[in-house]
N, C-alpha and C. Protein backbone atom coordinates (compact mmCIF):
# COMPACT_ATOMS: atom_id res chain seq x y z
N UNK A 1 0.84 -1.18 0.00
CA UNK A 1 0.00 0.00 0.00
C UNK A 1 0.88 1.24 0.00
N UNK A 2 0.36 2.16 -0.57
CA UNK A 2 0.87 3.67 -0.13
C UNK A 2 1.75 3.65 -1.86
N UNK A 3 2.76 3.15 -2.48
CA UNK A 3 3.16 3.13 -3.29
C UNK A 3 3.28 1.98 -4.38
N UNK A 4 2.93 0.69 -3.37
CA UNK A 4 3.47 -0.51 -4.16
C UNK A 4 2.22 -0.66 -5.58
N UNK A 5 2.84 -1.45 -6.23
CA UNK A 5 1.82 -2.15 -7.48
C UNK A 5 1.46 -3.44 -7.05
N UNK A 6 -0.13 -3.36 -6.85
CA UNK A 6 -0.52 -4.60 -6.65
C UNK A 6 -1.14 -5.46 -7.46
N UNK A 7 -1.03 -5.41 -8.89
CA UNK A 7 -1.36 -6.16 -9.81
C UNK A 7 -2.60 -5.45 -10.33
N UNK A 8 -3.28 -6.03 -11.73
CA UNK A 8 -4.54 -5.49 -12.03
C UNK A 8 -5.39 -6.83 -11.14
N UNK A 9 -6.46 -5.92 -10.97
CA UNK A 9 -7.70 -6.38 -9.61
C UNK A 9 -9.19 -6.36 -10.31
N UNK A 10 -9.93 -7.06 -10.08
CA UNK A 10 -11.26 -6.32 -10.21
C UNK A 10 -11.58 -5.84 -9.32
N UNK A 11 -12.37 -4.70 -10.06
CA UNK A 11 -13.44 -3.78 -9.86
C UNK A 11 -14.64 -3.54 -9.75
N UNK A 12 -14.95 -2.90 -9.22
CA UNK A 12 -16.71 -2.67 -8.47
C UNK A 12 -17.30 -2.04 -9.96
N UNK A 13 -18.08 -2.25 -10.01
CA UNK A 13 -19.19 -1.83 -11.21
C UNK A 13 -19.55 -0.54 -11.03
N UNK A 14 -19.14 0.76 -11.68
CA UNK A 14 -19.92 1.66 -11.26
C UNK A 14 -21.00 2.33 -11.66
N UNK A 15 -22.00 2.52 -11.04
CA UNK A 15 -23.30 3.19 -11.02
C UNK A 15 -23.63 4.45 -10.07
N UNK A 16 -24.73 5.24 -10.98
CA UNK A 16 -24.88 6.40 -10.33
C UNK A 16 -24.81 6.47 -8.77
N UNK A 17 -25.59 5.30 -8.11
CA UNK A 17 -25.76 5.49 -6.97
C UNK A 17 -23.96 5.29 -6.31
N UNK A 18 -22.74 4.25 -6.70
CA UNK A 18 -21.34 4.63 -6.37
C UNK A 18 -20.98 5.72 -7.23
N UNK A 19 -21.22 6.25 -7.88
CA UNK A 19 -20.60 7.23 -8.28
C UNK A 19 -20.82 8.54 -7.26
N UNK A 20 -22.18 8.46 -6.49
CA UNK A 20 -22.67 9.35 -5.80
C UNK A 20 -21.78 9.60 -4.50
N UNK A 21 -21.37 8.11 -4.18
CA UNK A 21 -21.03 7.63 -2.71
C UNK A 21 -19.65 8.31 -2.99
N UNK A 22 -18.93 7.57 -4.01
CA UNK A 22 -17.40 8.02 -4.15
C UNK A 22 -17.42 9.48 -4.16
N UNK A 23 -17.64 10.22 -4.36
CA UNK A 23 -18.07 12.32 -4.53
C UNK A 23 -18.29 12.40 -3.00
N UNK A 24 -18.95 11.95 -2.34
CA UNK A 24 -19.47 12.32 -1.20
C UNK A 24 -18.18 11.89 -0.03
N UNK A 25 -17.73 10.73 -0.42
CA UNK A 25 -16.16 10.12 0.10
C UNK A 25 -15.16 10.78 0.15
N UNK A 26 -14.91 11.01 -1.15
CA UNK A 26 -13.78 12.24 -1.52
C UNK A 26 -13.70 13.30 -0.78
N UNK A 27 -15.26 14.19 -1.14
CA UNK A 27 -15.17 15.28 -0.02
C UNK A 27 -15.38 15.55 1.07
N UNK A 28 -15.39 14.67 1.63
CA UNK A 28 -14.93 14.21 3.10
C UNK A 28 -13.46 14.34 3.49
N UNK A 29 -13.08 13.24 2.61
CA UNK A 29 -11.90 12.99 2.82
C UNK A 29 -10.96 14.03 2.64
N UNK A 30 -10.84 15.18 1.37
CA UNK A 30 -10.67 16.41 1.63
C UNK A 30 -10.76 17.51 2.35
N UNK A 31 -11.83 17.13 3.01
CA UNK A 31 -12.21 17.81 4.47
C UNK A 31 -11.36 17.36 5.29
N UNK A 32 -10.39 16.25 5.37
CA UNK A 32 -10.15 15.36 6.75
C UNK A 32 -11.03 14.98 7.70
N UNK A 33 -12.13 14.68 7.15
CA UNK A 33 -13.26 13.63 7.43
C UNK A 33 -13.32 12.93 7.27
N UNK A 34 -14.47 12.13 8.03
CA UNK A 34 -14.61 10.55 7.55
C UNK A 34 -15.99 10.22 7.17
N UNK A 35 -16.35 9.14 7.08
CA UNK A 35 -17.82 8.81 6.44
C UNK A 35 -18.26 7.89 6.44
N UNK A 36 -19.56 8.13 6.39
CA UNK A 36 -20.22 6.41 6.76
C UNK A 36 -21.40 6.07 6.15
N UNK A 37 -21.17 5.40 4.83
CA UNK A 37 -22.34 4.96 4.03
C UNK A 37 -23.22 4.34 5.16
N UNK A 38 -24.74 4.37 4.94
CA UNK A 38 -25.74 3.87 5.45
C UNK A 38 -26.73 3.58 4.45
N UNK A 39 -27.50 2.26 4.67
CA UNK A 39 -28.47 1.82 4.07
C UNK A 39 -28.75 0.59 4.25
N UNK A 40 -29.89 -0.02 3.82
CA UNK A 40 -30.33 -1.80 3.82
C UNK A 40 -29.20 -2.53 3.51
N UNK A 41 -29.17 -3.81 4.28
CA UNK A 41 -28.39 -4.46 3.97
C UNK A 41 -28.09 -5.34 2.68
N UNK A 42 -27.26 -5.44 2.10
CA UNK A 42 -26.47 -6.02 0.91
C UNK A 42 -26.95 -4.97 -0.12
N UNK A 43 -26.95 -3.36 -0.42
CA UNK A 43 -26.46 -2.83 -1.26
C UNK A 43 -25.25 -2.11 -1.49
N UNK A 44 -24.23 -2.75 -1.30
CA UNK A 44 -22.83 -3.11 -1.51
C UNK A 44 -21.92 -1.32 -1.04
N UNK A 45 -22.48 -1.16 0.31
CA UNK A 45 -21.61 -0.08 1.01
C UNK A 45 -20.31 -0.50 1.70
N UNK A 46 -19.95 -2.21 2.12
CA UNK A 46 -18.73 -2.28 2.53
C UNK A 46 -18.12 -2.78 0.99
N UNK A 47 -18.51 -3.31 -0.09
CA UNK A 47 -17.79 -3.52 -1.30
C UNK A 47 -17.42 -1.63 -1.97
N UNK A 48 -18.13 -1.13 -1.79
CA UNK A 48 -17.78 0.65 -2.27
C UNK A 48 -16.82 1.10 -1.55
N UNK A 49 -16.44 1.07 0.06
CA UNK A 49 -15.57 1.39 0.35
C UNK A 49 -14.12 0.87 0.49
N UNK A 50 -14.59 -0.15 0.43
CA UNK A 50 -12.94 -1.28 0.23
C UNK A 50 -12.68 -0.82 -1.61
N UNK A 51 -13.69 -0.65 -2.27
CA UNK A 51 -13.11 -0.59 -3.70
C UNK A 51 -12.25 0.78 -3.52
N UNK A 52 -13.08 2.12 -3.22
CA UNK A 52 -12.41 3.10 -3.13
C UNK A 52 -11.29 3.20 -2.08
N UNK A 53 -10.80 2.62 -1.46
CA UNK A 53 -9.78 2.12 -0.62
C UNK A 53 -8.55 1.96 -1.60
N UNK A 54 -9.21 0.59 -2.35
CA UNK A 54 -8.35 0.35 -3.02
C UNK A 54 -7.98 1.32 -4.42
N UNK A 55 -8.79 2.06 -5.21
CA UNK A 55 -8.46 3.25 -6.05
C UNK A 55 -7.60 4.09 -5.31
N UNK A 56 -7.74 4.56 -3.77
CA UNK A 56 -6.47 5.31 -3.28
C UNK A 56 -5.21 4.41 -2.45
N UNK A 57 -4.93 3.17 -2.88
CA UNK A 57 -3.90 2.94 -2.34
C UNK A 57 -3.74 3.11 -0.97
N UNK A 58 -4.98 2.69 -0.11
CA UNK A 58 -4.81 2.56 1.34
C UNK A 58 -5.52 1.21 1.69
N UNK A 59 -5.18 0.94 2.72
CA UNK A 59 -5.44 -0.88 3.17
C UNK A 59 -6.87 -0.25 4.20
N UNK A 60 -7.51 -1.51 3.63
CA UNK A 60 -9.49 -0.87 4.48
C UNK A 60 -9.29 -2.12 5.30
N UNK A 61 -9.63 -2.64 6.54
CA UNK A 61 -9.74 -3.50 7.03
C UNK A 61 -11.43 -3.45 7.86
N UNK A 62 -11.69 -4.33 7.22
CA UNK A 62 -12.96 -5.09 7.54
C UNK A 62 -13.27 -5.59 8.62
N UNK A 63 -14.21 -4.88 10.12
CA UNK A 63 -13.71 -5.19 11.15
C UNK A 63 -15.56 -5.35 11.20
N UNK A 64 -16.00 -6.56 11.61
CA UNK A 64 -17.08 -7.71 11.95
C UNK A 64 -17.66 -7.26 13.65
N UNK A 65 -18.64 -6.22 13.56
CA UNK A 65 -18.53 -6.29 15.38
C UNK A 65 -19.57 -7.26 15.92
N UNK A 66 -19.39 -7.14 16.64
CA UNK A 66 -20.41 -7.89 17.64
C UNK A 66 -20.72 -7.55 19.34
N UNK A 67 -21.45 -8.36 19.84
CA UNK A 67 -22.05 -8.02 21.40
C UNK A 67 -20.86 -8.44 22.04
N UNK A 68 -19.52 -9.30 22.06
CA UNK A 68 -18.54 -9.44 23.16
C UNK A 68 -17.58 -8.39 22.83
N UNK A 69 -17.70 -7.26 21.99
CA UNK A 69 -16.37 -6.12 22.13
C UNK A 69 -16.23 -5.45 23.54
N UNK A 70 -15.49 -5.17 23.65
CA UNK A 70 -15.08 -3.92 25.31
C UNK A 70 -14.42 -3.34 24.90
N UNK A 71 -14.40 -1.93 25.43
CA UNK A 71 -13.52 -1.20 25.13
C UNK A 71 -12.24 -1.26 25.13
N UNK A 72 -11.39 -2.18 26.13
CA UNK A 72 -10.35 -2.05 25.77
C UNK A 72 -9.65 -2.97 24.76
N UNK A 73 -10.20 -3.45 24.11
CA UNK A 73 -10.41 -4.52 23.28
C UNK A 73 -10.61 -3.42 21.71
N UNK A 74 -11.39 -2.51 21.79
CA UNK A 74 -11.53 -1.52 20.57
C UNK A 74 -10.29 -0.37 20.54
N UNK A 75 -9.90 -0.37 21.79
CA UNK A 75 -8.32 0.61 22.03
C UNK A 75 -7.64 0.24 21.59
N UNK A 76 -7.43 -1.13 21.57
CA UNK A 76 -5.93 -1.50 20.71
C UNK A 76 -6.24 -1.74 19.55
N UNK A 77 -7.80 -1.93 18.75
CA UNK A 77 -8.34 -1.73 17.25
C UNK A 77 -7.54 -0.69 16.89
N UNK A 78 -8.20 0.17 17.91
CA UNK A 78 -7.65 2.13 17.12
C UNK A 78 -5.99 2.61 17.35
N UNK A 79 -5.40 1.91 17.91
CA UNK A 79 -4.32 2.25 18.37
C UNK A 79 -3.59 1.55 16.99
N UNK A 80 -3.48 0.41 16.72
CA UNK A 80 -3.41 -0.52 15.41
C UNK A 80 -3.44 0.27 14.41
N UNK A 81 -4.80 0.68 14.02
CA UNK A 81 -5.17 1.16 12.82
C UNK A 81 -4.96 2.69 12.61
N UNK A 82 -4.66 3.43 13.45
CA UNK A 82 -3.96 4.93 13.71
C UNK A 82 -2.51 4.63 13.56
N UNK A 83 -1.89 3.67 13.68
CA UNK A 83 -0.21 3.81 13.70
C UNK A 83 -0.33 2.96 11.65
N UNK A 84 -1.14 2.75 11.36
CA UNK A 84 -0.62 1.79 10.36
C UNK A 84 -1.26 3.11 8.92
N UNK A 85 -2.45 3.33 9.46
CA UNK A 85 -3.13 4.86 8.79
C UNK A 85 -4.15 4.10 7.63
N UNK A 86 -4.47 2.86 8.11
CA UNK A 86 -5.24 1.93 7.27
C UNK A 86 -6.42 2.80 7.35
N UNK A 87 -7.53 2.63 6.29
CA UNK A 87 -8.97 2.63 6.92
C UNK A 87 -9.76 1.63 7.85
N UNK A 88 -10.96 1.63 8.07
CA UNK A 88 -11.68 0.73 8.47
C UNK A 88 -13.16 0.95 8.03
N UNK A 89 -13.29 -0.83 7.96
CA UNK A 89 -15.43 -0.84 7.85
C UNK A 89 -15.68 -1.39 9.01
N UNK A 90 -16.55 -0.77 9.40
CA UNK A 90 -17.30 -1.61 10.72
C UNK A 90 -18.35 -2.41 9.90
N UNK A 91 -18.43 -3.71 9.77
CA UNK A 91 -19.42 -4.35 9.59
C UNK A 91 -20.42 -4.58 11.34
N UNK A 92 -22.08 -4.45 11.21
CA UNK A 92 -22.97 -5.03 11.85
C UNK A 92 -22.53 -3.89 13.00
N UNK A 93 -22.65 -2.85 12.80
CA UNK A 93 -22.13 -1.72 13.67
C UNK A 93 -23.19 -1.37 14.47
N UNK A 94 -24.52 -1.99 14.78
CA UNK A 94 -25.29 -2.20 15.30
C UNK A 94 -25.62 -2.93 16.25
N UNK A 95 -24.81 -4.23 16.30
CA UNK A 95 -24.58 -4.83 17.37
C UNK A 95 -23.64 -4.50 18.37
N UNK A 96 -23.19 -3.58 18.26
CA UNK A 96 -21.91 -3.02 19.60
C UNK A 96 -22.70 -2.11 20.71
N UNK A 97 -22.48 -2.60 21.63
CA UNK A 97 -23.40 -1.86 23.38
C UNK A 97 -22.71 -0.59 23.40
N UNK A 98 -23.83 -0.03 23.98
CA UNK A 98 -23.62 1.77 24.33
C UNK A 98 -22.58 1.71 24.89
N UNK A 99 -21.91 1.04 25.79
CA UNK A 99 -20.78 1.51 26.61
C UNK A 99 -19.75 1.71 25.64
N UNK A 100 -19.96 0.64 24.86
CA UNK A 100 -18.13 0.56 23.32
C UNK A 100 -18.11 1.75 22.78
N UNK A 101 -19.95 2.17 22.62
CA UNK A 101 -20.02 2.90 21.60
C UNK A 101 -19.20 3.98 21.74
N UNK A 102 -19.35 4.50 22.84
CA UNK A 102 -18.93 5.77 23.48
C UNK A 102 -17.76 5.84 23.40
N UNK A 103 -16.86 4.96 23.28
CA UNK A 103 -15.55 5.33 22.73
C UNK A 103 -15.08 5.38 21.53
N UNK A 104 -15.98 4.56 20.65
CA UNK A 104 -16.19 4.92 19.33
C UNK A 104 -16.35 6.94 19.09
């Protein structure tokens, strides 16, 4: 990541509705923001952001939550993923208890 060539890959199909997401990503990300597609499940918001991940040459890691996280258990997530400057998806970001959240 960051410079290397990682071979030709496939690609996400794009349509108005990613074309929308990626614009809205970008300028975020120009902002030094971040962002968080939302919608029903399986219309392909963690495949859009791992694709655009991968168009900028940064590593997205795909992080699965669930009801046994604790916080200090999500500290060393962020501590990880702040020293490495990866992104992240929270998959099922719905299942994590108010207490995690809050450090989220």
């Amino acid at each position: 990541y960051g410079y290397e060539y990682l071979g030709a890959s496939m690609r996400l199909v794009i349509t108005p509705l990613t074309d929308k997401c990626y614009l809205c990503l970008m300028g975020a990300l120009q902002l030094d923001l971040g962002g968080a597609p939302a919608g029903p499940a399986g219309t392909g918001k963690t495949e859009t952001t791992k694709d655009l991940s991968k168009a900028l040459a940064k590593q997205c890691v795909v992080f699965n939550c669930s009801e046994s996280l604790d916080y200090k258990m999500m500290g060393k997530f962020f501590s990880g993923l702040s020293s490495t400057g990866a992104w992240c998806c929270f998959d099922e970001f719905n299942r994590i208890d108010i207490e995690v959240l809050s450090v989220i």
